[in-house]
Protein backbone atom coordinates (compact mmCIF):
# COMPACT_ATOMS: atom_id res chain seq x y z
CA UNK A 1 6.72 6.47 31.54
CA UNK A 2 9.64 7.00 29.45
CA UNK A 3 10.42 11.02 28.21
CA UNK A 4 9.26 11.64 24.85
CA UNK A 5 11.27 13.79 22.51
CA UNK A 6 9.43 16.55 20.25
CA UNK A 7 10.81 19.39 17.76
CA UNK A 8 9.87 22.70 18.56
CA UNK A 9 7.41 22.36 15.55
CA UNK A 10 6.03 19.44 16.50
CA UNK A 11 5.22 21.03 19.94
CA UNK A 12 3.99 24.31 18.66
CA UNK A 13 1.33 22.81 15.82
CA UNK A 14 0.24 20.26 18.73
CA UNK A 15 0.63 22.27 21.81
CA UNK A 16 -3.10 21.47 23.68
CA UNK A 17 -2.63 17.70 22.06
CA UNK A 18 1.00 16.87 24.20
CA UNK A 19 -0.74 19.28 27.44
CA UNK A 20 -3.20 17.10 27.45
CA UNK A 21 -0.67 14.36 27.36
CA UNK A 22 1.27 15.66 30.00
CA UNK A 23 -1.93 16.64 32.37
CA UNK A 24 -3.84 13.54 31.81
CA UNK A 25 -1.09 10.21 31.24
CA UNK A 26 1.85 12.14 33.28
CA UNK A 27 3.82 12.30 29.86
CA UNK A 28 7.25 14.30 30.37
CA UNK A 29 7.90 16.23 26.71
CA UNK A 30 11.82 17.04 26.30
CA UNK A 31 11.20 19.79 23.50
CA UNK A 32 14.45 19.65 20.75
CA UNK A 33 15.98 22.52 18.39
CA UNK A 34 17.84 20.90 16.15
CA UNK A 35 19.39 17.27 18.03
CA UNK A 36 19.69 19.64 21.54
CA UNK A 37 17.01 19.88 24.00
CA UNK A 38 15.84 23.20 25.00
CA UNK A 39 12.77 22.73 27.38
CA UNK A 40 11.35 20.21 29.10
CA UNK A 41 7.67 19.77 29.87
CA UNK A 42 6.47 17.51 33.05
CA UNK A 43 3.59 17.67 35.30
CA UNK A 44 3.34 19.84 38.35
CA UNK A 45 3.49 17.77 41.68
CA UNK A 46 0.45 17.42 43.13
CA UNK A 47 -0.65 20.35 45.87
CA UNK A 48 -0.65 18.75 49.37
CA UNK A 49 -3.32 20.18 51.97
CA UNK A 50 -6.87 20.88 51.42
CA UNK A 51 -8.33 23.07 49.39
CA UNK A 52 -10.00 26.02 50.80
CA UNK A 53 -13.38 26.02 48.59
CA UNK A 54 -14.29 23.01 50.12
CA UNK A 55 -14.03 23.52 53.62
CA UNK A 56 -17.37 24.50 54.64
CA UNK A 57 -18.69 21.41 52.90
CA UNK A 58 -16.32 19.24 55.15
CA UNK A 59 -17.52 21.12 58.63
CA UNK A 60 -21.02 20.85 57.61
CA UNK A 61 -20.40 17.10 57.46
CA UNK A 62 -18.61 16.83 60.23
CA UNK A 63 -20.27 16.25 64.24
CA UNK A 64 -22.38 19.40 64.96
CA UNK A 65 -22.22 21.09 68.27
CA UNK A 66 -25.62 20.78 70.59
CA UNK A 67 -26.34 24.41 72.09
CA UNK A 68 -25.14 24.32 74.78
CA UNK A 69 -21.87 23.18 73.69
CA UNK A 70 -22.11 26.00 71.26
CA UNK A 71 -22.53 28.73 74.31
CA UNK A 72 -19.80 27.19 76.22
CA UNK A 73 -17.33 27.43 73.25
CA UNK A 74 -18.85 31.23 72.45
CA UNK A 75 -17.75 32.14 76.36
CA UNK A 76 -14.24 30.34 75.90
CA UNK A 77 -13.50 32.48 72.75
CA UNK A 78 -14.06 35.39 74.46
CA UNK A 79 -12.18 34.64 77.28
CA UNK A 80 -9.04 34.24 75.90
CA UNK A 81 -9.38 37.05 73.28
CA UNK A 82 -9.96 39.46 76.65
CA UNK A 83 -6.43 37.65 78.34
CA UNK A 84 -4.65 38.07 74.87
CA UNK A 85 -5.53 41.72 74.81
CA UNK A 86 -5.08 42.68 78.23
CA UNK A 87 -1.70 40.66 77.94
CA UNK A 88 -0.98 43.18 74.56
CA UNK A 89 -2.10 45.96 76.33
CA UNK A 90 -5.30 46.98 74.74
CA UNK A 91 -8.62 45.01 74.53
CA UNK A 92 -8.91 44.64 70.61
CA UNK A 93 -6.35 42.40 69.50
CA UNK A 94 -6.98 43.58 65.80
CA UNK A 95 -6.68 46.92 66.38
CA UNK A 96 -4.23 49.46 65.44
C-alpha cells in the first residue's frame, strides 16, 4: 500500500478517521507542514509470542495428567527444589 501524504490539518480534524486507517488497512500516513514531512504514522509490528491472558485457556485444552501422573510430577518438583537449595546453601530457594 502506497504512503499517503496528509497536512497537519488534515490529520488533526481527522485524527481517529486515518488511526483507523492505519490500524485496520495497514495505511502508512507521512504527516506534511508546509511541502516537508514532519511525522510519519505506520502500524506497529505485530507482537510475537503468546499472550499471557490466555494461557490457562490453552492448558485447560491441552492433555490432562491422570493422578498418578500428577503425584509423580508433585514428588519430582520437590526433588529438585531440595537439590537446588541444598546446592545454594539453604533449603528455600526464594528466600532471603
Amino acid at each position: 500500500m502506497a504512503t499517503l501524504a496528509v497536512s497537519v490539518t488534515e490529520f488533526a480534524r481527522s485524527l481517529s478517521d486515518f488511526l483507523n486507517q492505519v490500524q485496520y488497512r495497514g495505511q502508512v500516513l507521512d504527516i506534511e507542514r508546509g511541502k516537508r514531512v514532519v511525522a510519519r504514522v505506520a502500524p506497529v509490528a505485530a507482537v510475537e509470542g503468546f499472550p499471557l491472558d490466555r494461557l490457562d485457556a490453552l492448558l485447560a485444552q491441552g492433555p490432562q495428567l491422570a493422578t498418578a501422573e500428577r503425584a509423580s510430577m508433585a514428588d519430582d518438583t520437590r526433588q529438585v527444589r531440595t537439590q537446588l537449595g541444598k546446592a545454594r546453601g539453604r533449603s528455600d530457594p526464594w528466600g532471603s
